[in-house]
Protein backbone atom coordinates (compact mmCIF):
# COMPACT_ATOMS: atom_id res chain seq x y z
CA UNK A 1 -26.60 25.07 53.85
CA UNK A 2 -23.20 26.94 54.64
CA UNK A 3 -21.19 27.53 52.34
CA UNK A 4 -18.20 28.17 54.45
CA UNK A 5 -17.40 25.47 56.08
CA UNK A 6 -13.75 24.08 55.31
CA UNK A 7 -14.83 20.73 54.28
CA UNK A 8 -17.10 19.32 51.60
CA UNK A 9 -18.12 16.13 49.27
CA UNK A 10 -20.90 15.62 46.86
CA UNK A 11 -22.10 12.09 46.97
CA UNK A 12 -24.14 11.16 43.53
CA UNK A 13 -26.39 8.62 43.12
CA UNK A 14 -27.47 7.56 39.72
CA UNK A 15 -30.88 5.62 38.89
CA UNK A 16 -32.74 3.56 36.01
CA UNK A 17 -35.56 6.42 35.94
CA UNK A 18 -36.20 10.10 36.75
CA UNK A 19 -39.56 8.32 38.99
CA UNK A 20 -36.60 6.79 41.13
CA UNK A 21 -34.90 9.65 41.61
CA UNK A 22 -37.73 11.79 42.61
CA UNK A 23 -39.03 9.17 44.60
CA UNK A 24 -35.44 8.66 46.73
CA UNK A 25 -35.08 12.94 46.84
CA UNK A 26 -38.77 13.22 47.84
CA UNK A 27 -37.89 10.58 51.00
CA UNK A 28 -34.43 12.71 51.88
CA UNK A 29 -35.91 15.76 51.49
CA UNK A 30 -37.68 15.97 55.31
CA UNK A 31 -33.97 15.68 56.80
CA UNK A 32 -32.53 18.71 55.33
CA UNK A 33 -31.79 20.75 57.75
CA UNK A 34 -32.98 18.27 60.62
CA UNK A 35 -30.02 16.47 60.89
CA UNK A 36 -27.36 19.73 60.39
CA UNK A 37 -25.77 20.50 63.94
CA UNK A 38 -23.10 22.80 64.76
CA UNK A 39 -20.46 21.54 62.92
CA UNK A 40 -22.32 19.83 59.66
CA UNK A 41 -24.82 20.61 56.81
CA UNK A 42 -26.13 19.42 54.11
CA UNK A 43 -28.33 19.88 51.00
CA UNK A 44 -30.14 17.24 48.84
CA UNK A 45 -30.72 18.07 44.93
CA UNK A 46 -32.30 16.14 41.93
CA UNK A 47 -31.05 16.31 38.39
CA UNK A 48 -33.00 14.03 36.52
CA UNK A 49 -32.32 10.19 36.65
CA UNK A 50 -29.84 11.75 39.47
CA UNK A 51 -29.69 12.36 43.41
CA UNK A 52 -26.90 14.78 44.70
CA UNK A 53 -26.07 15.23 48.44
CA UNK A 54 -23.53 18.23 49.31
CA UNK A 55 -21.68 17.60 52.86
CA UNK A 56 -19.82 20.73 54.08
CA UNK A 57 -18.22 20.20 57.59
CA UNK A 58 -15.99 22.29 59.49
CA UNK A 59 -13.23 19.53 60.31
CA UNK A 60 -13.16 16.07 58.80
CA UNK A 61 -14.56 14.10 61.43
CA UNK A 62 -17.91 15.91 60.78
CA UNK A 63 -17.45 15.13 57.03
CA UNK A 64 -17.27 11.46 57.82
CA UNK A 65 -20.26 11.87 59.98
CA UNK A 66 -22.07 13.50 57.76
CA UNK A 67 -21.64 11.48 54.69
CA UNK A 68 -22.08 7.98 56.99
CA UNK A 69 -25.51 9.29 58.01
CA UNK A 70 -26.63 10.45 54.63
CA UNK A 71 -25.59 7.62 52.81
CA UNK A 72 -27.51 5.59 55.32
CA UNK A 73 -30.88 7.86 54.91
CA UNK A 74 -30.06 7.24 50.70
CA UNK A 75 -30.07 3.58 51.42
CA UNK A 76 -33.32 3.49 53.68
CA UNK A 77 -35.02 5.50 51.05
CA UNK A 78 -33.93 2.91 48.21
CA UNK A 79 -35.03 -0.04 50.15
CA UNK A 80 -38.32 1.49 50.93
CA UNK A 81 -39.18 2.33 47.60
CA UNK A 82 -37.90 -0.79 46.42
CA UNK A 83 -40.20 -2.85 48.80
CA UNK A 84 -43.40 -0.83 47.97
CA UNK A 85 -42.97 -2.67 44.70
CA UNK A 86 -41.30 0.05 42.23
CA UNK A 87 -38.68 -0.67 39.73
């Protein structure tokens, strides 16, 4: 990820058990990097019980972009492991 970009947010997402976590991270994980384009990157880290997701952008329409889409793939991944039966 680029750290030079003039825009970025760190979206967190908290969860009952480490298991979760790893679980959610281990689904985002494949789209780092896939989804960057010229103007947008990001990076997806686990801490724990914890998901982080660093958006850097160069202007703030690519920020917004960039956090809709992730927080989208961080909702797919919670429904999917939800509906396999998990926590």
């Amino acid at each position: 990820m680029t750290a030079t970009r003039a825009h970025r947010t760190t979206l967190s997402f908290r969860y009952h058990s480490e298991r979760r976590a790893r679980v959610v991270a281990d689904a985002l994980a494949p789209e780092v990097g896939e989804i960057d384009d010229a103007r947008s990157a990001a990076d997806v880290v686990r801490e724990g019980d914890a998901v982080r997701v660093s958006v850097v952008a160069d202007d703030l329409v690519a920020l917004r972009a960039g956090v809709n889409s992730w927080s989208r793939l961080v909702r797919v991944a919670e429904r999917v492991d939800a509906g396999a039966g998990r926590e």
